[in-house]
Structure formats: structure tokens, C-alpha cells
C-alpha atoms as a PDB file:
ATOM      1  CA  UNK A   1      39.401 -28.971 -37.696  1.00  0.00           C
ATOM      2  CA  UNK A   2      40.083 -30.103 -34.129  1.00  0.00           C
ATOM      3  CA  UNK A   3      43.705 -29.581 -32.848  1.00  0.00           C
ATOM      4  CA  UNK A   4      45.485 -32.706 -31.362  1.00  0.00           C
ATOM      5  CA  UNK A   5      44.942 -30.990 -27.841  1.00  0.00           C
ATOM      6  CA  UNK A   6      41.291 -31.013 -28.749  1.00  0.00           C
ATOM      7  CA  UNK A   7      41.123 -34.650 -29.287  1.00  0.00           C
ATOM      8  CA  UNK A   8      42.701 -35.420 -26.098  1.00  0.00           C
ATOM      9  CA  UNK A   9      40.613 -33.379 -24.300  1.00  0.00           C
ATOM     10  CA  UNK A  10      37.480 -35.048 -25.681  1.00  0.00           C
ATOM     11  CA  UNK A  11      38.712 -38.533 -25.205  1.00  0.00           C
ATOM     12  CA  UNK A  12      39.190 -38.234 -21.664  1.00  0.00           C
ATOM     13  CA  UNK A  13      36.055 -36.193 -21.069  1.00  0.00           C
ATOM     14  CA  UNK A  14      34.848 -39.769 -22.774  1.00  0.00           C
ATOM     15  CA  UNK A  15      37.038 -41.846 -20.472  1.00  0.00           C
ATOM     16  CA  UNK A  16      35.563 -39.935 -17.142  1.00  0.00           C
ATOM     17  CA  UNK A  17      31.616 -40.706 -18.464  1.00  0.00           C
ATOM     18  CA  UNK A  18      32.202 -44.451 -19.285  1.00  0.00           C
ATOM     19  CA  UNK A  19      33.727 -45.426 -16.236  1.00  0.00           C
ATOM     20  CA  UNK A  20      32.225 -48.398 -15.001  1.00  0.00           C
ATOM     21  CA  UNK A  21      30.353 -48.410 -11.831  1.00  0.00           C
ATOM     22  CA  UNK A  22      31.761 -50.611  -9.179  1.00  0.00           C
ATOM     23  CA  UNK A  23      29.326 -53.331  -8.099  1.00  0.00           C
ATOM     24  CA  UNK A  24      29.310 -55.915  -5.422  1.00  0.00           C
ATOM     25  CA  UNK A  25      26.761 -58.736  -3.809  1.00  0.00           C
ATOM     26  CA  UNK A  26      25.426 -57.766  -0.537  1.00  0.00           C
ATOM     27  CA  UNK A  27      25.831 -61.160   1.365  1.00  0.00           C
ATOM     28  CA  UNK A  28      22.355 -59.852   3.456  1.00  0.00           C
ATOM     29  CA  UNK A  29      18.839 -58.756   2.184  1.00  0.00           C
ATOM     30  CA  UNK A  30      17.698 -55.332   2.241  1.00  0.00           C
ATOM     31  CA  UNK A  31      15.314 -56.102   4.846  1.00  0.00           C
ATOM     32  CA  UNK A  32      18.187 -57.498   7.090  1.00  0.00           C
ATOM     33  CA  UNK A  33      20.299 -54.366   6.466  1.00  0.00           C
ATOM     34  CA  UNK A  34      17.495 -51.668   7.010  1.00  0.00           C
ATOM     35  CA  UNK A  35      16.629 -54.212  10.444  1.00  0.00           C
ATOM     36  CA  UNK A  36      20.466 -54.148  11.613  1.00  0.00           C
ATOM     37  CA  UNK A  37      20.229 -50.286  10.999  1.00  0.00           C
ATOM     38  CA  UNK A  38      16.789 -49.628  12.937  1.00  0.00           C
ATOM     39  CA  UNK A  39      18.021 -51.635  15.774  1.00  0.00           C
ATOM     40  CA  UNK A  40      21.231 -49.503  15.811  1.00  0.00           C
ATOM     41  CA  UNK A  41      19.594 -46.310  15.916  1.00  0.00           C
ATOM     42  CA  UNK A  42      17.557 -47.253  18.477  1.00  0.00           C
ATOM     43  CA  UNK A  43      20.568 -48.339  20.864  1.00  0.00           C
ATOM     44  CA  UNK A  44      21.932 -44.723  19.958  1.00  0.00           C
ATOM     45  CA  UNK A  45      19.104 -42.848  20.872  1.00  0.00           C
ATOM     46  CA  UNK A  46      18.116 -44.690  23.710  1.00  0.00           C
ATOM     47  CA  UNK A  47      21.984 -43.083  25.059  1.00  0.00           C
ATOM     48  CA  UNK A  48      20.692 -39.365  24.114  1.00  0.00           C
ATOM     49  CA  UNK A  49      18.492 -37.335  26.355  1.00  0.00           C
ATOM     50  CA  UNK A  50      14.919 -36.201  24.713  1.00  0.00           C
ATOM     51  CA  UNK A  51      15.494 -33.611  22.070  1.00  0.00           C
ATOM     52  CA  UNK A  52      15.807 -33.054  18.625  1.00  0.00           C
ATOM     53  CA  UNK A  53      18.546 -35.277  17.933  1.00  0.00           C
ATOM     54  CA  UNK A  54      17.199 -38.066  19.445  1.00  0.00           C
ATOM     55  CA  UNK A  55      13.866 -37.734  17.609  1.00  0.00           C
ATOM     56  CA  UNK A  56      15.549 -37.942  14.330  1.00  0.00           C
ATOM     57  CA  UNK A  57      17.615 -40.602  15.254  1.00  0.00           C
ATOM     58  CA  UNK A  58      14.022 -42.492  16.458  1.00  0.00           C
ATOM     59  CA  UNK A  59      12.331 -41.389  13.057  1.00  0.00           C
ATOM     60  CA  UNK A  60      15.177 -43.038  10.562  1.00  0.00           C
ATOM     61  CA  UNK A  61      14.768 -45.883  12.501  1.00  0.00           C
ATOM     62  CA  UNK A  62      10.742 -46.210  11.969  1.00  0.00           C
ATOM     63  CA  UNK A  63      11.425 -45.354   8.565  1.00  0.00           C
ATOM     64  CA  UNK A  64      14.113 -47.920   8.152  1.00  0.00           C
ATOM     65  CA  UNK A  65      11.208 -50.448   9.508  1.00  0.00           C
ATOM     66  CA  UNK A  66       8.682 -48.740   7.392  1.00  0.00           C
ATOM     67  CA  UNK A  67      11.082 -49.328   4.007  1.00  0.00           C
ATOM     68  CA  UNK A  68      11.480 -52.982   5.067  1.00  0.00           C
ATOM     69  CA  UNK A  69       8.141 -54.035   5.435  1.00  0.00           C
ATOM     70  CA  UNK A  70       7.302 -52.435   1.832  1.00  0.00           C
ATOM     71  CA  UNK A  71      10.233 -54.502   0.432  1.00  0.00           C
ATOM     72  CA  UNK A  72       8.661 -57.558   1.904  1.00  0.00           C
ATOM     73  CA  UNK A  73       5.569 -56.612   0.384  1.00  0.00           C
ATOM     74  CA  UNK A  74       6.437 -55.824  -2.733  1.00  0.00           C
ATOM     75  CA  UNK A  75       8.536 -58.762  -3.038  1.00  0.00           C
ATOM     76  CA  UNK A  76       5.762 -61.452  -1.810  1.00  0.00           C
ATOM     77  CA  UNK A  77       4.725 -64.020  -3.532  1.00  0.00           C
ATOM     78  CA  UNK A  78       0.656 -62.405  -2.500  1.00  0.00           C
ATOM     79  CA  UNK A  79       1.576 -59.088  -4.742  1.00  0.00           C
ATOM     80  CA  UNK A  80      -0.294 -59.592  -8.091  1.00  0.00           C
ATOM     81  CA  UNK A  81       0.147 -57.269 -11.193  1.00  0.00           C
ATOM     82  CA  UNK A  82      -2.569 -55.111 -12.391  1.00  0.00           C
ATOM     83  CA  UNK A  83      -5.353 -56.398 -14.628  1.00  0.00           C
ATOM     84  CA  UNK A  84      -6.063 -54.388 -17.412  1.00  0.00           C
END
């Protein structure tokens, strides 16, 4: 049989997995954000000298570009499901 300290224990173990996770509307798309973003790296590494950091700033911003045109993609009206 479980002691009262037991129980306790448990429930808040419970409490700490059920929390609910905090959601809110983005008032932009994803392709606006990722755009805003590219853009942003871009200004920053245009400020560094050539080197390693400014290459990776350059290559999150391609693939911030890269992950918006797939969302347009995927999202356009053009995209059909498979046939099967």
C-alpha cells in the first residue's frame, strides 16, 4: 500500500506531464517569418569579414529561403495527393 507521501509524489509527477502547452497565433506566415529571418542574416553577415562565421550565417539564410519555398509548395493549390 502506497504511503500518503507516495501519493503526493505521484500526483505531481502527474501535474508536471499534463501541463498544457502554451500556444499562440503567429500574426505572419511561415514564409514571411523564415523571409524576415534570411534577410536578417544576410545584413549580419554582410558586416563580418569572410570566414567561418560568416558562411554559416550565409547558409541559415539559404536554408531559411530553401524551407520557404517548400512551404509554398507544399501548401499550393498545384500539389495533388498520390493516386493509388
Amino acid at each position: 500500500m502506497r504511503t500518503p507521501d507516495a501519493l503526493s509524489l505521484s500526483s505531481k509527477r502527474i501535474e508536471q506531464i499534463m501541463q498544457k502547452r502554451r500556444r499562440f497565433k503567429h500574426t505572419t506566415t511561415l514564409e514571411e517569418r523564415l523571409a524576415k529571418e534570411a534577410k536578417q542574416l544576410r545584413e549580419e553577415a554582410g558586416l563580418l569579414p569572410p570566414g567561418p562565421v560568416r558562411d554559416g550565417l550565409l547558409r541559415r539564410a539559404r536554408q531559411d529561403e530553401t524551407a520557404s519555398h517548400m512551404t509554398e509548395w507544399l501548401n499550393s493549390r498545384g500539389l495533388q495527393p498520390p493516386r493509388g
